[in-house]
PDB file of N, CA and C in Angstrom:
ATOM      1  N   UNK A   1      75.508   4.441  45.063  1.00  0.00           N
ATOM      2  CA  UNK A   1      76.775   5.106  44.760  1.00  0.00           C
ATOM      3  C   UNK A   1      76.568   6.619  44.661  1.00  0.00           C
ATOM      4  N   UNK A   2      75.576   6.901  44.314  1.00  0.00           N
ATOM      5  CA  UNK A   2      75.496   8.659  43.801  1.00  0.00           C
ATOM      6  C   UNK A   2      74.900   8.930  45.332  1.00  0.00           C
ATOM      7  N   UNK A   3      73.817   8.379  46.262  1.00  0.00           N
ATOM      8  CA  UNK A   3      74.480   8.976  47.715  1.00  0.00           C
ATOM      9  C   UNK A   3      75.910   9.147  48.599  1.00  0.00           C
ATOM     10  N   UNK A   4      76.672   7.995  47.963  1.00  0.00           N
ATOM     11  CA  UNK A   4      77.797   8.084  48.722  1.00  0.00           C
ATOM     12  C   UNK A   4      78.450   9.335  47.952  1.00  0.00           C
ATOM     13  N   UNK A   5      78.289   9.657  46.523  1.00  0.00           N
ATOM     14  CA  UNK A   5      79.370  10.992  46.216  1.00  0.00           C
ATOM     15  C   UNK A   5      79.198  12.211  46.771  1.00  0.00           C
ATOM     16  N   UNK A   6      77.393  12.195  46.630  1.00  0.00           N
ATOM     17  CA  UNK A   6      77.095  13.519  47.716  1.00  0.00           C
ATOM     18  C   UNK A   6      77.598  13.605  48.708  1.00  0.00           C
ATOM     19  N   UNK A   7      77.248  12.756  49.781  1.00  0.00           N
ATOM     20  CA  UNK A   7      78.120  12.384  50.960  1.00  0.00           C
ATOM     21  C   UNK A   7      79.544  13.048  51.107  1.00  0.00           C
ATOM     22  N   UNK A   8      80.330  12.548  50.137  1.00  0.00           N
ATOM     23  CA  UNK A   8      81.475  12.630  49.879  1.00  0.00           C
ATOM     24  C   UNK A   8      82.081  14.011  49.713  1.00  0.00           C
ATOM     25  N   UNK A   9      81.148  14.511  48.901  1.00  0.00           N
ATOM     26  CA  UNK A   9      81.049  16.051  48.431  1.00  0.00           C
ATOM     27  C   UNK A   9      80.985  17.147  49.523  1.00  0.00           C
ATOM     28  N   UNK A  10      80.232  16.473  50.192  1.00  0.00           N
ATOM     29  CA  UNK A  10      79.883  17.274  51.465  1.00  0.00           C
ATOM     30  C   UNK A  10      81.329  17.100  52.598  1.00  0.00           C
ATOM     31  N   UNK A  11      81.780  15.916  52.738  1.00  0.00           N
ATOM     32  CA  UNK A  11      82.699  15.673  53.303  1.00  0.00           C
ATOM     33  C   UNK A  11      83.579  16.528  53.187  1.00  0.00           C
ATOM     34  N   UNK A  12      83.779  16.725  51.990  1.00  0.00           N
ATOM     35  CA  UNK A  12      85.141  17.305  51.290  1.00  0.00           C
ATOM     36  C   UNK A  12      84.873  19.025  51.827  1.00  0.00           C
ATOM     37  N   UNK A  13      83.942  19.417  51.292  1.00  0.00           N
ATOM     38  CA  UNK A  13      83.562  20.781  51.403  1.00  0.00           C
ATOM     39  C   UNK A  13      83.885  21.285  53.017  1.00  0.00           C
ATOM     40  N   UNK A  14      83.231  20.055  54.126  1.00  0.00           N
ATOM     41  CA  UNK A  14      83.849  20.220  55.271  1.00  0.00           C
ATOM     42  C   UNK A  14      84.731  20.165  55.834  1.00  0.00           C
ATOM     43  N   UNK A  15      85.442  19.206  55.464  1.00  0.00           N
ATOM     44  CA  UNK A  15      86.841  18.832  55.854  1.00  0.00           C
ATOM     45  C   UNK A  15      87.518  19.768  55.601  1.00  0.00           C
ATOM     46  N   UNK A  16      87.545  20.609  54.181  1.00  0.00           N
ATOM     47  CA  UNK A  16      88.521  21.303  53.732  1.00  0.00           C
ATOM     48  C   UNK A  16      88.069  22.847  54.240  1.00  0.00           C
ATOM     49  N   UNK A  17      86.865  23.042  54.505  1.00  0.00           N
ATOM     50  CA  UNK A  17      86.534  24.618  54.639  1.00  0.00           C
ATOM     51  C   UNK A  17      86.414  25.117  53.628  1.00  0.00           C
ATOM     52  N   UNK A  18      85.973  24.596  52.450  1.00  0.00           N
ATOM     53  CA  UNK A  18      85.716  25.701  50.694  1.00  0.00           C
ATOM     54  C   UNK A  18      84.481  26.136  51.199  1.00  0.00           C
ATOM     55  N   UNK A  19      84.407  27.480  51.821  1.00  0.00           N
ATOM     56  CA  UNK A  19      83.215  28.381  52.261  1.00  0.00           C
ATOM     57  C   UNK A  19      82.906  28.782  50.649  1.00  0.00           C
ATOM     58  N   UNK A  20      81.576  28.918  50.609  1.00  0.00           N
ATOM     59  CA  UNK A  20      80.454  29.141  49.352  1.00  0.00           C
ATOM     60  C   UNK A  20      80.486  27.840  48.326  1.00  0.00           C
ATOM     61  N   UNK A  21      81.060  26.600  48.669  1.00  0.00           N
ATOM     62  CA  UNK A  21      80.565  25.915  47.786  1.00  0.00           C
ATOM     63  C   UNK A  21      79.598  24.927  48.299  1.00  0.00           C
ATOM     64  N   UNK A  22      79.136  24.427  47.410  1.00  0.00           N
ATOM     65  CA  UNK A  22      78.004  23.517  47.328  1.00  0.00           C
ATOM     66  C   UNK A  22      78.321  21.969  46.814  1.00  0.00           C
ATOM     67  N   UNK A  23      78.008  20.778  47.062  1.00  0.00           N
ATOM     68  CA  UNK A  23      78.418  19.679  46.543  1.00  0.00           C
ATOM     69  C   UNK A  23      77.720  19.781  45.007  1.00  0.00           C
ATOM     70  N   UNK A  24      76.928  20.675  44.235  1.00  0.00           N
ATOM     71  CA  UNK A  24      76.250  20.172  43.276  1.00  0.00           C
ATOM     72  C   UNK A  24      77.412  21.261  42.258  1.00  0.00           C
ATOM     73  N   UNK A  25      78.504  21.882  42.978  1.00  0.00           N
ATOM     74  CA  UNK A  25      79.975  22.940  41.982  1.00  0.00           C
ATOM     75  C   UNK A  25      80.550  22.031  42.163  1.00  0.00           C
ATOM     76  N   UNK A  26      80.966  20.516  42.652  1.00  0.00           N
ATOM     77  CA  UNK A  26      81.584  19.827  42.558  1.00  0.00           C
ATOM     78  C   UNK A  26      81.334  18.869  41.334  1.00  0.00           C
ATOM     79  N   UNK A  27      81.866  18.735  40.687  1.00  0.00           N
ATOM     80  CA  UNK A  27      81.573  17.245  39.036  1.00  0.00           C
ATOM     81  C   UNK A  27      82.022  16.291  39.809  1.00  0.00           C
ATOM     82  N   UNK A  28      81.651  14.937  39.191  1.00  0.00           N
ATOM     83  CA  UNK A  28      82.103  13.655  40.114  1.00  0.00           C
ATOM     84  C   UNK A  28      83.164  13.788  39.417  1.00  0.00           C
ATOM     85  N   UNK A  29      83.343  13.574  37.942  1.00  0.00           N
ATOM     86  CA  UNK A  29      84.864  13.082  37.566  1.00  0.00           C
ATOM     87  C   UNK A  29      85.989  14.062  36.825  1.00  0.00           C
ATOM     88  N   UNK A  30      85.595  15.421  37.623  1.00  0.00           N
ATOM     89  CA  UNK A  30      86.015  16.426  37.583  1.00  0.00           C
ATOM     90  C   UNK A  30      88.090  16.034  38.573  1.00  0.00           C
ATOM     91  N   UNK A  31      88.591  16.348  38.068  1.00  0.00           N
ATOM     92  CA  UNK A  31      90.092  16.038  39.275  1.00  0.00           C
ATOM     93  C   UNK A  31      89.838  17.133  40.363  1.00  0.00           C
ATOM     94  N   UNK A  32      90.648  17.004  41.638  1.00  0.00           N
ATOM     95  CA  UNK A  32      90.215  17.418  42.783  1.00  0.00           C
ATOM     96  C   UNK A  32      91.627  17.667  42.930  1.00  0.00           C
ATOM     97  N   UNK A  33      92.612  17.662  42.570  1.00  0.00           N
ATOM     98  CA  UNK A  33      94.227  18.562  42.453  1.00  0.00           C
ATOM     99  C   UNK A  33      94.071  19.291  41.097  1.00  0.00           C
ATOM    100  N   UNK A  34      94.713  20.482  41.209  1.00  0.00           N
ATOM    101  CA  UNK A  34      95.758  20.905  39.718  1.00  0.00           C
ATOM    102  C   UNK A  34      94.450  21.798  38.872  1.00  0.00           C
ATOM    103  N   UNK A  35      94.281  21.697  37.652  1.00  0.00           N
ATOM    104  CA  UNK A  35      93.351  22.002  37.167  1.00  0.00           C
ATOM    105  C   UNK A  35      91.623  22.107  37.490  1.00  0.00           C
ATOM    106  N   UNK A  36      91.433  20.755  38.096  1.00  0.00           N
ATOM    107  CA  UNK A  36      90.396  21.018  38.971  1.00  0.00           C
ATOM    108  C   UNK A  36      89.607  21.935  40.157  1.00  0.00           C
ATOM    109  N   UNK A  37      89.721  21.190  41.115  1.00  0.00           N
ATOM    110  CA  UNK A  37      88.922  21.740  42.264  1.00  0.00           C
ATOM    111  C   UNK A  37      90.449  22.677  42.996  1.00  0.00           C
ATOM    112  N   UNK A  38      91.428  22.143  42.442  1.00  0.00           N
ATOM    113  CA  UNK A  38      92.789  22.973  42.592  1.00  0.00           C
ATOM    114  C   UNK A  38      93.139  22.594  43.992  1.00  0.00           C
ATOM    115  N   UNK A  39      93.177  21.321  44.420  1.00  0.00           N
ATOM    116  CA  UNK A  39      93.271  21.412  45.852  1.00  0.00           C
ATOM    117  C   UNK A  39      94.905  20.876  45.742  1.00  0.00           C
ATOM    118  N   UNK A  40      95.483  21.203  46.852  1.00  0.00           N
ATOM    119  CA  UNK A  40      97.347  21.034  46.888  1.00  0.00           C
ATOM    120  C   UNK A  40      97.574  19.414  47.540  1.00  0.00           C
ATOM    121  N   UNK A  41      98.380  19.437  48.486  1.00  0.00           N
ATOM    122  CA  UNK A  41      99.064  18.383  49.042  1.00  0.00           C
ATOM    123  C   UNK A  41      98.984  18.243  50.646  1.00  0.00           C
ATOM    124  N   UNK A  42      98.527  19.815  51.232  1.00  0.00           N
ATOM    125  CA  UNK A  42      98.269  19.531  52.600  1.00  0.00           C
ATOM    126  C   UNK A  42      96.820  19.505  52.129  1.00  0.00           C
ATOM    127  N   UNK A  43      95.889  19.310  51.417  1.00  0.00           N
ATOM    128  CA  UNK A  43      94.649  18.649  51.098  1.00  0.00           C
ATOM    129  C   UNK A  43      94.437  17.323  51.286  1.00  0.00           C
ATOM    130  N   UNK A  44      95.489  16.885  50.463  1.00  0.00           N
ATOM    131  CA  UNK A  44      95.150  15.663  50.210  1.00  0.00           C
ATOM    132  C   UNK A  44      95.471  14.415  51.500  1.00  0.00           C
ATOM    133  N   UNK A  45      96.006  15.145  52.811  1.00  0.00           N
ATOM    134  CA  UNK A  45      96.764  14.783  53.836  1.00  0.00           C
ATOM    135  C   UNK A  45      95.278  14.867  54.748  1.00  0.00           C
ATOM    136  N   UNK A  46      94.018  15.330  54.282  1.00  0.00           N
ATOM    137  CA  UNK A  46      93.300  15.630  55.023  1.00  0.00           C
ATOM    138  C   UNK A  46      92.498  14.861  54.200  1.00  0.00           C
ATOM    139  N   UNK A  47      92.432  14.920  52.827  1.00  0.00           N
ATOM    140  CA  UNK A  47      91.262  13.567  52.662  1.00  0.00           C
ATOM    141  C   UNK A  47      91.694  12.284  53.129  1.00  0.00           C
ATOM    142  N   UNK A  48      92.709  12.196  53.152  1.00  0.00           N
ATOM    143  CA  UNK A  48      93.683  10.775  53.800  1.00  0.00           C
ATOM    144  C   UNK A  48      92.953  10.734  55.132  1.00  0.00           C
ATOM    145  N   UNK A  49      92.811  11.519  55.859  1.00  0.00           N
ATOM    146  CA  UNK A  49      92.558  11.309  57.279  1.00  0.00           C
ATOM    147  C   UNK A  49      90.879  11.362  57.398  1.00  0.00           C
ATOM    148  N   UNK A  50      90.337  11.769  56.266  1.00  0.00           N
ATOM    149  CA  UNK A  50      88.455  12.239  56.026  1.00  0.00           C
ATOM    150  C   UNK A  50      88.284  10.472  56.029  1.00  0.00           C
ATOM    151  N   UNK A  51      88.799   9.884  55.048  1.00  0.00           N
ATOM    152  CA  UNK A  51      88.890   8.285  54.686  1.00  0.00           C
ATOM    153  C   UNK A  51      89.154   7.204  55.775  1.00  0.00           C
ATOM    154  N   UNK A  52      90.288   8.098  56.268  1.00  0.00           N
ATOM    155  CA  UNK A  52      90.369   7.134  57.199  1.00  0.00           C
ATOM    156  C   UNK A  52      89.106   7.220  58.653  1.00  0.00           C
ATOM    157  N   UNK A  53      89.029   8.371  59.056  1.00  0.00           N
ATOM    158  CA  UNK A  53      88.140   9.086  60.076  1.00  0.00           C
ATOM    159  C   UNK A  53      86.823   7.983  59.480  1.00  0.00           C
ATOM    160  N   UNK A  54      86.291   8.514  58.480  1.00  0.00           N
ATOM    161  CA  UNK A  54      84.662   7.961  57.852  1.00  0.00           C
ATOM    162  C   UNK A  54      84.397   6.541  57.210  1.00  0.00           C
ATOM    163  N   UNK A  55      85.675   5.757  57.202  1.00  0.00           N
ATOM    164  CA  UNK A  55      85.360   4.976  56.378  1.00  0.00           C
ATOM    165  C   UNK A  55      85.957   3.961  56.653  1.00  0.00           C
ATOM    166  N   UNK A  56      87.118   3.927  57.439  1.00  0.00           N
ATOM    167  CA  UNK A  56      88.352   3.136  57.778  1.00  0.00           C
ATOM    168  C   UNK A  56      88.953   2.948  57.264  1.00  0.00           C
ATOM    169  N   UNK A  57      89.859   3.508  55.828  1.00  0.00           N
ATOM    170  CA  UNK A  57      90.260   3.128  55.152  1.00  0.00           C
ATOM    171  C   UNK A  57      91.717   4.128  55.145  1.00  0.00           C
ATOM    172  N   UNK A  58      92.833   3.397  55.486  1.00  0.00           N
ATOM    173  CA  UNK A  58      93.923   4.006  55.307  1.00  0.00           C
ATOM    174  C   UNK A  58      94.962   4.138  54.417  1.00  0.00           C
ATOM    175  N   UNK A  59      95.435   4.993  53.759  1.00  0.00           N
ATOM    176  CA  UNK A  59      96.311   4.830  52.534  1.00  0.00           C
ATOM    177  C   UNK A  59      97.498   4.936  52.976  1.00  0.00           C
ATOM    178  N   UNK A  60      98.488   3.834  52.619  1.00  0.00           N
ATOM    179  CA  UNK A  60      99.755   3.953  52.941  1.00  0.00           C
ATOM    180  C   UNK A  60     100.500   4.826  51.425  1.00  0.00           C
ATOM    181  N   UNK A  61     100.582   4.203  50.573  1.00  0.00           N
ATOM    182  CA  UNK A  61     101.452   5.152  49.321  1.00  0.00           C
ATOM    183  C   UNK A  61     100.583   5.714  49.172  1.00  0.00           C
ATOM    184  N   UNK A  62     101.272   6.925  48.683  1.00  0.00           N
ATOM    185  CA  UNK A  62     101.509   8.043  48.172  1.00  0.00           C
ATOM    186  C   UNK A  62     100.832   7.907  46.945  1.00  0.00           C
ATOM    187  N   UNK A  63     102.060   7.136  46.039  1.00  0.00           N
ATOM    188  CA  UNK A  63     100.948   6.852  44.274  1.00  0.00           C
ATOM    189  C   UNK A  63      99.248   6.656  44.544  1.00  0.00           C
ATOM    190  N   UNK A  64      99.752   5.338  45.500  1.00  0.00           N
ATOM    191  CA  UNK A  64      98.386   4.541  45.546  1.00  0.00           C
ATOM    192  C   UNK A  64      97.062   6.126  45.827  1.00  0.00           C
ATOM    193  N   UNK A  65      97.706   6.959  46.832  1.00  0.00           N
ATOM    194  CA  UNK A  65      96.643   7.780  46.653  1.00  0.00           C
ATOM    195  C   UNK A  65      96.434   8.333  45.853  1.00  0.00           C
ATOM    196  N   UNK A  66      97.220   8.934  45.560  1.00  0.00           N
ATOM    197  CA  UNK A  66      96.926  10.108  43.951  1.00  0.00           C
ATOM    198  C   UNK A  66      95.733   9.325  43.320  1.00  0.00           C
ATOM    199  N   UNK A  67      96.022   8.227  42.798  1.00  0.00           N
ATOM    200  CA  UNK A  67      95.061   7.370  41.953  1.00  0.00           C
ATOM    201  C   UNK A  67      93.840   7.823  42.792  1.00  0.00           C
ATOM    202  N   UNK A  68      93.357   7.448  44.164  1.00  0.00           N
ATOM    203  CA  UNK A  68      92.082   6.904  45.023  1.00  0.00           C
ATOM    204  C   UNK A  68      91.903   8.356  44.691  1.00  0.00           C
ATOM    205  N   UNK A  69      92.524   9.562  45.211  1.00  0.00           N
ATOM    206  CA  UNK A  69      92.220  10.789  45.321  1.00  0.00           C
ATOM    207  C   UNK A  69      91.681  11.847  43.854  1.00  0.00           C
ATOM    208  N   UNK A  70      91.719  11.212  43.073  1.00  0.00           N
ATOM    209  CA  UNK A  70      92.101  11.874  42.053  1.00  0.00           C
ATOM    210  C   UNK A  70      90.307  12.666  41.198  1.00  0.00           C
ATOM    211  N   UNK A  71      89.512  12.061  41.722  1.00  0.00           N
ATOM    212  CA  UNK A  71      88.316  12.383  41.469  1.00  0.00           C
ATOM    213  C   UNK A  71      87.180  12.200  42.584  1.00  0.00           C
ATOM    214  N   UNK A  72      86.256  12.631  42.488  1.00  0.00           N
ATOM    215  CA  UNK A  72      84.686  12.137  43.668  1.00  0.00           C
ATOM    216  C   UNK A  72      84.610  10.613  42.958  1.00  0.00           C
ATOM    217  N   UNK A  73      84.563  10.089  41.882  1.00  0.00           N
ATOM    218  CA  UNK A  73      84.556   9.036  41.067  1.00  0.00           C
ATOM    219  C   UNK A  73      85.488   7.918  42.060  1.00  0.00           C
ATOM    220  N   UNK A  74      86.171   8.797  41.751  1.00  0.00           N
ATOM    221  CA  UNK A  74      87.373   7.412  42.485  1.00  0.00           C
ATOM    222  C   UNK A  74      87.076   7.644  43.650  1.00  0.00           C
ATOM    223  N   UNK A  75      87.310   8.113  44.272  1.00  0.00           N
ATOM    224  CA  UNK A  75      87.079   8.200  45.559  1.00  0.00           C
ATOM    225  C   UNK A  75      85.803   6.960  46.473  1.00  0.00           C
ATOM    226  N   UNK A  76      84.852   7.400  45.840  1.00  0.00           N
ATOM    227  CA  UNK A  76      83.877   6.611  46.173  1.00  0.00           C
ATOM    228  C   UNK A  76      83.696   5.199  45.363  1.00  0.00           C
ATOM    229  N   UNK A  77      84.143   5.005  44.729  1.00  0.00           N
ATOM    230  CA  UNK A  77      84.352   3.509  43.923  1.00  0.00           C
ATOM    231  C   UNK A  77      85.605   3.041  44.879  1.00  0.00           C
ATOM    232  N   UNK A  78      86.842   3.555  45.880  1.00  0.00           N
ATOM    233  CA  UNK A  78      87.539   2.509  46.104  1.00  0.00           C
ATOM    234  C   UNK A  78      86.981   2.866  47.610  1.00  0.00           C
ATOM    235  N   UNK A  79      85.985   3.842  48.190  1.00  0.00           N
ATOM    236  CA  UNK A  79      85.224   3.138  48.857  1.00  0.00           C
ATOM    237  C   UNK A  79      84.428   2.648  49.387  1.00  0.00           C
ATOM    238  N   UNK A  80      83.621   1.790  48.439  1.00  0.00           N
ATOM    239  CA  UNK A  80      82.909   0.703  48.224  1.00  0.00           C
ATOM    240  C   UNK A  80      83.498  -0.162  48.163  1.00  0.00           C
ATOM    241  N   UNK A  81      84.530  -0.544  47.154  1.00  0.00           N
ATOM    242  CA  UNK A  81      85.419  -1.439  47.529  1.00  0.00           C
ATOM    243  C   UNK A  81      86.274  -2.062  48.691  1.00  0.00           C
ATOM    244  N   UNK A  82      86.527  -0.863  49.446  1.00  0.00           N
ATOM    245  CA  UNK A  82      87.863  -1.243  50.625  1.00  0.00           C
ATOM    246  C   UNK A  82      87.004  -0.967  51.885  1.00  0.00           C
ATOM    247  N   UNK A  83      85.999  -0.314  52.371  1.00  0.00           N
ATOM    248  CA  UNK A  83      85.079   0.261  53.288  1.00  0.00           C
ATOM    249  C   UNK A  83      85.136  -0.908  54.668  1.00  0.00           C
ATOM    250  N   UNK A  84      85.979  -0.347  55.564  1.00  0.00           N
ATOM    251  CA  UNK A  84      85.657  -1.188  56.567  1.00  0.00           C
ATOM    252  C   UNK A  84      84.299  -1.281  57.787  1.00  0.00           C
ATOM    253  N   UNK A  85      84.079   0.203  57.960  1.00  0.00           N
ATOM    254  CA  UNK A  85      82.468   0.236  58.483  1.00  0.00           C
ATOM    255  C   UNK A  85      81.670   1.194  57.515  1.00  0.00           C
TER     256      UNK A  85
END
């Protein structure tokens, strides 16, 4: 699990373009909207597609994401859970 957050970390950092960070300025159960890592809503339209792209995993609601999205924690706990390749 703690390779897949790095992983994940790294993902994120790429996907999104946060030039100068590092996956180890990322906290796992740090939030990744709002107070956190401060990321918005055309973010989260792109981890939707990071998930789906890396993992197969597609989110239809909206709620349902917020929840999946809401930390490196979650993130990688639902997928392990849902992970199609």
């Amino acid at each position: 699990m703690e390779d897949l957050k790095v992983t994940l970390k790294q993902q994120i950092i790429e996907s999104l373009n946060l030039q100068g960070m590092k996956p180890e300025d990322i906290d796992d159960n740090a939030p990744l909207f709002g107070e956190g890592l401060g990321l918005d809503s055309i973010d989260s339209l792109e981890l939707m597609v990071l998930l789906e792209r890396n993992y197969g995993i597609k989110i239809e609601d909206a709620r349902e994401g917020r929840n999946i999205l809401a930390s490196v924690a979650t993130m990688a706990a639902y997928i392990q859970e849902h992970r199609k390749f």
